[in-house]
Structure formats: C-alpha cells, structure tokens
PDB file of N, CA and C in Angstrom:
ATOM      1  N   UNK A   1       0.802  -1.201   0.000  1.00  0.00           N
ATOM      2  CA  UNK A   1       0.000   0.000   0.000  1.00  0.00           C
ATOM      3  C   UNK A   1       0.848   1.268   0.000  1.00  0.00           C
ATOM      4  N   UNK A   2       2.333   1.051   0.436  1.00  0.00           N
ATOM      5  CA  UNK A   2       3.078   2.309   0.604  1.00  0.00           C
ATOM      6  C   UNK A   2       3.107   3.057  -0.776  1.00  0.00           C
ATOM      7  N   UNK A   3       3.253   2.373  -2.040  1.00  0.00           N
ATOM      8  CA  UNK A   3       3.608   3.027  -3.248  1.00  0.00           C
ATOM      9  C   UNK A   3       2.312   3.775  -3.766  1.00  0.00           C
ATOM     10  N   UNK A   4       0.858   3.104  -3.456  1.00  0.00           N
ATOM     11  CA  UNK A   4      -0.309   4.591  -3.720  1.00  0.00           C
ATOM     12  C   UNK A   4      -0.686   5.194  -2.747  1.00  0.00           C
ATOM     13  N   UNK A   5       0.291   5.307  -1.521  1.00  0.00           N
ATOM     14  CA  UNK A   5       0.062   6.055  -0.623  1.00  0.00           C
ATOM     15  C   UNK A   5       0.847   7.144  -1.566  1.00  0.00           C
ATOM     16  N   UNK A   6       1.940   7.293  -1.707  1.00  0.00           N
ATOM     17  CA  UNK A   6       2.799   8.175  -2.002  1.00  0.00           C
ATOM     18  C   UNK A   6       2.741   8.614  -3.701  1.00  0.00           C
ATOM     19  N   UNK A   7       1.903   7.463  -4.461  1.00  0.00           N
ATOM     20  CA  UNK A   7       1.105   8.083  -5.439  1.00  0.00           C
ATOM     21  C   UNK A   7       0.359   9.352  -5.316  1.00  0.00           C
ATOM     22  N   UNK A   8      -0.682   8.723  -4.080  1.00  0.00           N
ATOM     23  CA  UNK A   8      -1.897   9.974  -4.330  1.00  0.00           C
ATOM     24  C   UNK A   8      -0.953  10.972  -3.330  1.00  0.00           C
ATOM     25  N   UNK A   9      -0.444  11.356  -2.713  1.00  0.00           N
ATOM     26  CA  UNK A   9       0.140  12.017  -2.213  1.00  0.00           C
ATOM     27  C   UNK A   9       1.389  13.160  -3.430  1.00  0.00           C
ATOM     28  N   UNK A  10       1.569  12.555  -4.304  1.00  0.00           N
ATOM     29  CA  UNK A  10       2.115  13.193  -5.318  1.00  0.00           C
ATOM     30  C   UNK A  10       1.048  13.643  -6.505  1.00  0.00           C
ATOM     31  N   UNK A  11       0.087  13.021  -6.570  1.00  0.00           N
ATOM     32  CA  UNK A  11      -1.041  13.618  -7.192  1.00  0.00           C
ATOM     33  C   UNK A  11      -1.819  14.415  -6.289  1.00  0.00           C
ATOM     34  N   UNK A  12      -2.266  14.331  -5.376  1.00  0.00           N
ATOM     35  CA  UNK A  12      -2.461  15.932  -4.270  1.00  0.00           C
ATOM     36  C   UNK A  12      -1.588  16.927  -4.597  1.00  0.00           C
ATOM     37  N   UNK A  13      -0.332  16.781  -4.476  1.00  0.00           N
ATOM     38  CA  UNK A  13       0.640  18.301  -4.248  1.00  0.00           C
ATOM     39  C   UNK A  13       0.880  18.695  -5.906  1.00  0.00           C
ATOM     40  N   UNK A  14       0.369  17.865  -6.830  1.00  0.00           N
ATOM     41  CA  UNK A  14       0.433  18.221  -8.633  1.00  0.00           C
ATOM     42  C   UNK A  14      -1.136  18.590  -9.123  1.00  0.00           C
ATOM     43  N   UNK A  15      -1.668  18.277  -8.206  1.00  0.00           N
ATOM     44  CA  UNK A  15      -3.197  18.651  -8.863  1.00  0.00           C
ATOM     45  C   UNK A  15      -3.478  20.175  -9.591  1.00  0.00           C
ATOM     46  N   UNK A  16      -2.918  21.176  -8.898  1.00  0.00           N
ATOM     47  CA  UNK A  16      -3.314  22.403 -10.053  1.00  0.00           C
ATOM     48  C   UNK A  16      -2.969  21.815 -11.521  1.00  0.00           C
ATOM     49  N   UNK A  17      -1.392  21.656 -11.140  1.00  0.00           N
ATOM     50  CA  UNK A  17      -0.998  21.641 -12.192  1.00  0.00           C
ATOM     51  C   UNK A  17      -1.280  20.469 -13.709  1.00  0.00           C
ATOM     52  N   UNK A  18      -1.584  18.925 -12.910  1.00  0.00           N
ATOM     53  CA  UNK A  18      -2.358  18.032 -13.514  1.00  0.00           C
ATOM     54  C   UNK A  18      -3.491  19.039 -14.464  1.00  0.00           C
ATOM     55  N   UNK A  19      -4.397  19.324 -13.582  1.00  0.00           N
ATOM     56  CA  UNK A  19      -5.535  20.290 -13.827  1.00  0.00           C
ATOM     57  C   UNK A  19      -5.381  21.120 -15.275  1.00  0.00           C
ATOM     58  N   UNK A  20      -4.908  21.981 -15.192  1.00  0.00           N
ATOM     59  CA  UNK A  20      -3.887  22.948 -15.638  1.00  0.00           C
ATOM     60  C   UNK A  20      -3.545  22.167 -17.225  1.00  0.00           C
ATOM     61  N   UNK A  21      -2.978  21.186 -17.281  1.00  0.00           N
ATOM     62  CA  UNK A  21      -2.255  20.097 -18.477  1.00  0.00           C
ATOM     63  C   UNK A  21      -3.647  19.987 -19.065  1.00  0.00           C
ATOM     64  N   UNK A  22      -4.619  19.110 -18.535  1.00  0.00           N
ATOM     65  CA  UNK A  22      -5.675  18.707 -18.960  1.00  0.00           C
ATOM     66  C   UNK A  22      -6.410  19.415 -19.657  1.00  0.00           C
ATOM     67  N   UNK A  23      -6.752  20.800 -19.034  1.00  0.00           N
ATOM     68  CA  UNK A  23      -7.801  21.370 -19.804  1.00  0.00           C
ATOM     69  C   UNK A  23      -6.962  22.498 -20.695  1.00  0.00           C
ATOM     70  N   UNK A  24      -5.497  22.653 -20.874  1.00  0.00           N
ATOM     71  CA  UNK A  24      -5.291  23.429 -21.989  1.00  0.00           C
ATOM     72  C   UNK A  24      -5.334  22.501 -23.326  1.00  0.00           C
ATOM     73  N   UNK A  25      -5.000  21.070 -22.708  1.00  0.00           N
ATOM     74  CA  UNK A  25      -4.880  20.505 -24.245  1.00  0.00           C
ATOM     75  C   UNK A  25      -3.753  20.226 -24.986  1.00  0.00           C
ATOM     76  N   UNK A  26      -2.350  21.377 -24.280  1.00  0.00           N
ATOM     77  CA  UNK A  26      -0.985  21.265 -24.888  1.00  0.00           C
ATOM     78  C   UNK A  26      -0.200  20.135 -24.645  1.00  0.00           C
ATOM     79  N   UNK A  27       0.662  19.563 -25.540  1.00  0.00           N
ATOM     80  CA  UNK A  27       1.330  18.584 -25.986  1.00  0.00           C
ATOM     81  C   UNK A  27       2.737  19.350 -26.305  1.00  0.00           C
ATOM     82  N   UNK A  28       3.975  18.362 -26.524  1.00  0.00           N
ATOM     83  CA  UNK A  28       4.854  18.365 -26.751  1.00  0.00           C
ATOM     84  C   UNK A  28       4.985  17.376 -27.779  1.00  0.00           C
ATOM     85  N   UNK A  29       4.328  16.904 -28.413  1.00  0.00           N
ATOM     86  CA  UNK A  29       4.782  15.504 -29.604  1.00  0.00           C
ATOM     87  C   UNK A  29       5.231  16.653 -30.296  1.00  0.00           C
ATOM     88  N   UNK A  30       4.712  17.837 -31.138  1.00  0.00           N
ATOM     89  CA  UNK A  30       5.107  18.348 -32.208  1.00  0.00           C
ATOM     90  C   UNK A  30       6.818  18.460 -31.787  1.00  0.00           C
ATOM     91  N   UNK A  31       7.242  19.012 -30.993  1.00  0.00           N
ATOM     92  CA  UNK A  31       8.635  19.155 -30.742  1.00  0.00           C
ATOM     93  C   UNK A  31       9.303  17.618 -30.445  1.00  0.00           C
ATOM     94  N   UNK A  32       8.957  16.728 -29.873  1.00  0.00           N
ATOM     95  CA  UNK A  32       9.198  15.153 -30.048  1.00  0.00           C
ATOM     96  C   UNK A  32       9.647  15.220 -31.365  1.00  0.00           C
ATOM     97  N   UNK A  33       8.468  15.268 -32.450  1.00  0.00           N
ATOM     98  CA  UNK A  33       8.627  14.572 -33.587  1.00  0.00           C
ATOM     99  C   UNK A  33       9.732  15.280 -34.594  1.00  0.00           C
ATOM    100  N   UNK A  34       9.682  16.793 -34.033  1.00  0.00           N
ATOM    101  CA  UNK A  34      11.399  17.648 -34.810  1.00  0.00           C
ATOM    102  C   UNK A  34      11.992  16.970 -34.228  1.00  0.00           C
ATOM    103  N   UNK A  35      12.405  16.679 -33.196  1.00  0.00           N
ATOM    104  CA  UNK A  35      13.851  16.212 -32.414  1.00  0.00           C
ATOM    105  C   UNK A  35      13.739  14.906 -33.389  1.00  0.00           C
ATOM    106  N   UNK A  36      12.926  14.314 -33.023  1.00  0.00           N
ATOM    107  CA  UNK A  36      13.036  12.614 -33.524  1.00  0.00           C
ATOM    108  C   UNK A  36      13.177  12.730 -35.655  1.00  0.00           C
ATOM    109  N   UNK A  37      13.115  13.725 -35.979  1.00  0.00           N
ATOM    110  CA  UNK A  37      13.627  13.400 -37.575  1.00  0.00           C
ATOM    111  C   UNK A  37      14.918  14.619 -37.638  1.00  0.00           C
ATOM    112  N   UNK A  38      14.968  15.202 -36.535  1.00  0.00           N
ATOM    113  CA  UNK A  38      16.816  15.893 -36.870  1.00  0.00           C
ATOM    114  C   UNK A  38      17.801  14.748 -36.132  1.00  0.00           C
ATOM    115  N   UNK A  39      17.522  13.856 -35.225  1.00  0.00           N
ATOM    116  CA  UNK A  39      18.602  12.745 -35.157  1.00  0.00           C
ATOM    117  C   UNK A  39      18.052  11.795 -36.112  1.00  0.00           C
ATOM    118  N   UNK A  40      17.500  11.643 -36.674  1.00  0.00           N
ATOM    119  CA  UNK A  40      17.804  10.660 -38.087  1.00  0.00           C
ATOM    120  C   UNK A  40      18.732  11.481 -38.787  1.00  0.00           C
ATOM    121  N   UNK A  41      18.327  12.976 -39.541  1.00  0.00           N
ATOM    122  CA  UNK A  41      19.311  13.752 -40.086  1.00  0.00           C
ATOM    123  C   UNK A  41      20.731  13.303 -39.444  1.00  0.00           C
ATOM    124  N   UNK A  42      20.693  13.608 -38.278  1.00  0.00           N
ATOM    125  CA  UNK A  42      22.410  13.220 -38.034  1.00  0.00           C
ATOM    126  C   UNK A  42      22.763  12.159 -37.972  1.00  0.00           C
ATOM    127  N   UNK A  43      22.056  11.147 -37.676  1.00  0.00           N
ATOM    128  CA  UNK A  43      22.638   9.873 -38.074  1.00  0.00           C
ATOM    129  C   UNK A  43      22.951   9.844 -40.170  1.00  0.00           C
ATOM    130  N   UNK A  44      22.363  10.234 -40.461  1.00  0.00           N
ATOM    131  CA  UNK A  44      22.346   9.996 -41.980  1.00  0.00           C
ATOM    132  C   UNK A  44      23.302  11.031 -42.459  1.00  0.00           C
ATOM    133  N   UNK A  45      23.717  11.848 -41.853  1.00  0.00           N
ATOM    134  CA  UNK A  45      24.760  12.992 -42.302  1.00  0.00           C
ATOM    135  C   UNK A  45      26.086  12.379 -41.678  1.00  0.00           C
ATOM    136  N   UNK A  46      26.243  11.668 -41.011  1.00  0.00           N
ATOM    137  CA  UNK A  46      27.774  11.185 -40.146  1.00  0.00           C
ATOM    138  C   UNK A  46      28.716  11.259 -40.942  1.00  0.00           C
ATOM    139  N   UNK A  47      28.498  11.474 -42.498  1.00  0.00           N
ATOM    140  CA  UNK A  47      29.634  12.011 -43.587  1.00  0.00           C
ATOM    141  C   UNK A  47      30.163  13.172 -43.971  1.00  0.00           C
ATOM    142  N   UNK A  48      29.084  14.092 -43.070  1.00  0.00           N
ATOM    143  CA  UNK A  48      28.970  15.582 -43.890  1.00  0.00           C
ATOM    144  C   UNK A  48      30.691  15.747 -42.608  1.00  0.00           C
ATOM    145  N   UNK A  49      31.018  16.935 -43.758  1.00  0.00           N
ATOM    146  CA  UNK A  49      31.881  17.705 -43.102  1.00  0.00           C
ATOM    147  C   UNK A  49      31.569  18.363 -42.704  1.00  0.00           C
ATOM    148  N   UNK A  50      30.727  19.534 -42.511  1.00  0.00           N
ATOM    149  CA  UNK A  50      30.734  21.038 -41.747  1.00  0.00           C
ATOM    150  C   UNK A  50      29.008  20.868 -41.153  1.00  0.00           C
ATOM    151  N   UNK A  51      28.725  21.865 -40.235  1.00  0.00           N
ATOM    152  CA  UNK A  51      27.476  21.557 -39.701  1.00  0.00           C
ATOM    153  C   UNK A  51      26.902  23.045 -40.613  1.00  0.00           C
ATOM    154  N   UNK A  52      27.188  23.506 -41.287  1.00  0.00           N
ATOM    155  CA  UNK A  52      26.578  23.731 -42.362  1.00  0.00           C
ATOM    156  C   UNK A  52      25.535  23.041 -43.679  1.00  0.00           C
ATOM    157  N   UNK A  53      26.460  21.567 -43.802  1.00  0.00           N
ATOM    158  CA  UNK A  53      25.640  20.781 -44.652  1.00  0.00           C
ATOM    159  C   UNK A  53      24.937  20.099 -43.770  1.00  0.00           C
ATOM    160  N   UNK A  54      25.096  19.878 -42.593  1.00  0.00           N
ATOM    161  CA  UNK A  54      23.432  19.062 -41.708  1.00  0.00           C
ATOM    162  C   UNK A  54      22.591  20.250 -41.542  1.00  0.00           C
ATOM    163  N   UNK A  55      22.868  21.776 -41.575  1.00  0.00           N
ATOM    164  CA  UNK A  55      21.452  22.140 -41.192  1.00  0.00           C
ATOM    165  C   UNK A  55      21.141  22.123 -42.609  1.00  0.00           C
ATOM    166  N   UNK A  56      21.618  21.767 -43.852  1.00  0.00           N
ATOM    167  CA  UNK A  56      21.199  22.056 -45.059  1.00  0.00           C
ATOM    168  C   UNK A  56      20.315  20.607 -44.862  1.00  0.00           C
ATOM    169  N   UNK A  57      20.436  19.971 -44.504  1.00  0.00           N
ATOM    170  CA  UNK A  57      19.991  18.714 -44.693  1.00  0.00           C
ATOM    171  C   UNK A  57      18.655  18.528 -43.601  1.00  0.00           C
ATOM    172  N   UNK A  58      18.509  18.995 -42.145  1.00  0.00           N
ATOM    173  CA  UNK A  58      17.510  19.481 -41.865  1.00  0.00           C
ATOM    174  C   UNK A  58      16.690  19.948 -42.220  1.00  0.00           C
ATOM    175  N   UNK A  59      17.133  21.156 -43.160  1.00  0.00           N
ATOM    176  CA  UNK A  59      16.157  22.230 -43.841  1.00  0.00           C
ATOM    177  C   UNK A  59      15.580  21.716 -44.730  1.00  0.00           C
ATOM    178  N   UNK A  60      16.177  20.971 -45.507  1.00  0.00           N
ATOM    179  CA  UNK A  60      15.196  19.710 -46.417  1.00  0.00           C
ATOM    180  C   UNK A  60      14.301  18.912 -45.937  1.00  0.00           C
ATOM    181  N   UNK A  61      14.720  18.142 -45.129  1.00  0.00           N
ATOM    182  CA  UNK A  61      13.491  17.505 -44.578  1.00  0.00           C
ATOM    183  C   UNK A  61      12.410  18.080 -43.994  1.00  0.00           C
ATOM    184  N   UNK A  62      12.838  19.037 -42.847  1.00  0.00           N
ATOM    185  CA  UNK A  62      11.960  19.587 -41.525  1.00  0.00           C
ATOM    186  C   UNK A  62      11.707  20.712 -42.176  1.00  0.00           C
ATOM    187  N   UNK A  63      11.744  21.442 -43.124  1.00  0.00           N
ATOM    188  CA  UNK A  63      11.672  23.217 -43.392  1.00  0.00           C
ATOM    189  C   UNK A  63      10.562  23.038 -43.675  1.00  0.00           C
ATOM    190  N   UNK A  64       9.743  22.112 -44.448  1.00  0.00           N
ATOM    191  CA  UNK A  64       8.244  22.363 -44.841  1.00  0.00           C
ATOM    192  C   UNK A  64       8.036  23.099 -45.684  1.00  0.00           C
ATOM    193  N   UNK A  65       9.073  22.706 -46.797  1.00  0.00           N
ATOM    194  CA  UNK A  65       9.505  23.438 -48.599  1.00  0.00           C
ATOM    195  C   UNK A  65       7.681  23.616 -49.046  1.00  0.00           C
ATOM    196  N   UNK A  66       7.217  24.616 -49.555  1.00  0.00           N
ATOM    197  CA  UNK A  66       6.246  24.434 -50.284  1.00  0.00           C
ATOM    198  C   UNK A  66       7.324  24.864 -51.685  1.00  0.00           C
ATOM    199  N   UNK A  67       7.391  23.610 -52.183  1.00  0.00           N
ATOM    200  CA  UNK A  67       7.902  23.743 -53.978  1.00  0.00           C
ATOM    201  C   UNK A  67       7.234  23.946 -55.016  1.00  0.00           C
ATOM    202  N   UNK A  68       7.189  24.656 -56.041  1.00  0.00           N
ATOM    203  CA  UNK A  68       6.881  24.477 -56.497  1.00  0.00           C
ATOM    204  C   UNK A  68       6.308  23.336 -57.892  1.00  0.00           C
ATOM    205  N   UNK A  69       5.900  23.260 -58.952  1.00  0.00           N
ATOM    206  CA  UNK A  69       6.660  22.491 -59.836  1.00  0.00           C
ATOM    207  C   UNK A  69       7.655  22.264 -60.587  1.00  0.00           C
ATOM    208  N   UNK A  70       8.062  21.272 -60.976  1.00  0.00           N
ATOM    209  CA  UNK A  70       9.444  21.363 -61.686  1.00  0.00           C
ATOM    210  C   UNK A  70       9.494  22.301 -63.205  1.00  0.00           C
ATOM    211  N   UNK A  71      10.431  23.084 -62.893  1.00  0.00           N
ATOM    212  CA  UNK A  71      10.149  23.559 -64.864  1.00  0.00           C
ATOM    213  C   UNK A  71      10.356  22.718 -66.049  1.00  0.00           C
ATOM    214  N   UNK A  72      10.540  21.700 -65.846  1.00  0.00           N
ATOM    215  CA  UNK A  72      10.632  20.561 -66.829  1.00  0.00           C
ATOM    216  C   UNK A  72      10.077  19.766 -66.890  1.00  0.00           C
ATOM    217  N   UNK A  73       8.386  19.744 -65.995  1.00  0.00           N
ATOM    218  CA  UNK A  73       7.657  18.593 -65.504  1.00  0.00           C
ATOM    219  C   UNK A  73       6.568  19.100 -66.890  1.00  0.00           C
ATOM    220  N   UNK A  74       6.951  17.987 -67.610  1.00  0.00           N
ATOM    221  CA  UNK A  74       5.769  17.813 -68.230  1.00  0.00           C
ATOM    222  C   UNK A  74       6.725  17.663 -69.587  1.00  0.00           C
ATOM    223  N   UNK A  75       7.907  18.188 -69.586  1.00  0.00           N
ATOM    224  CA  UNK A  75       8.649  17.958 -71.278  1.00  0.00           C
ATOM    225  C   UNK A  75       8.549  16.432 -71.552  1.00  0.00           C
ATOM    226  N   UNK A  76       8.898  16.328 -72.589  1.00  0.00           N
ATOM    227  CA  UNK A  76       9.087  14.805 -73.460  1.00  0.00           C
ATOM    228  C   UNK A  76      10.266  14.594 -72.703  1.00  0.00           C
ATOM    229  N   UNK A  77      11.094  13.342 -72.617  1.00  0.00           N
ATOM    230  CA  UNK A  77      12.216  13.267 -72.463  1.00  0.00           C
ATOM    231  C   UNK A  77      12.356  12.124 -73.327  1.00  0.00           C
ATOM    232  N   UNK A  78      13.981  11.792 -73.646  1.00  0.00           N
ATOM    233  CA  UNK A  78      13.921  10.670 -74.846  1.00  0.00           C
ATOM    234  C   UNK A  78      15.235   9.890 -74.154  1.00  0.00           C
TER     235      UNK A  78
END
C-alpha cells in the first residue's frame, strides 16, 4: 500500500498543475517529432563535413519546402 500512498500524495501536491495540463490541451509531440527526424538527419549525415551541410539537410526535410513544380515537368524526355 506504501507506493499509492505516495502516489496519491504526489497527485495531491500536482493537482493544479495536472488540472492545468488537462484542460489546456498542450502537448509536446510536435517538438518530439522535430527532435526525432533531426537525429535521423544526423545519423544519416555522419559524412557531412561542416554543420553547415546538416542544417542544409535538416532544412530539407523539416523546413516544410512548399515547392513548387518542376520547370521541366511535363517535357518529353527521350
């Protein structure tokens, strides 16, 4: 019984703040999920020389490019 004694006893002295979490709704996944695809970036960059080309390589993935189309999308090619 000692360990939900000292449960609810830590949920008593967190309750605003429990409270507080609940009804704003805010999360941290969005910042999780940057962290969790810039260490793939660095695992997948372990070649680059300068940390110039990993934030280039960040910025590709994580920047959220709206591109356009290609200017050559649509030529014949042979």
């Amino acid at each position: 019984m000692t360990p939900f004694k000292r449960l609810a006893k830590t949920v008593q002295t967190h309750s605003d703040g429990i409270r507080n979490r609940l009804a704003a709704g805010h999360s941290n996944a969005r910042a999780e999920s940057i962290s969790a695809a810039i260490q793939a970036a660095i695992a997948r960059a372990c070649g680059f020389r300068t940390f110039e080309h990993l934030r280039t390589l960040i910025d590709l993935t994580r920047g959220a490019l709206k591109l356009t189309a290609s200017p050559v999308a649509g030529r014949a090619t042979r």
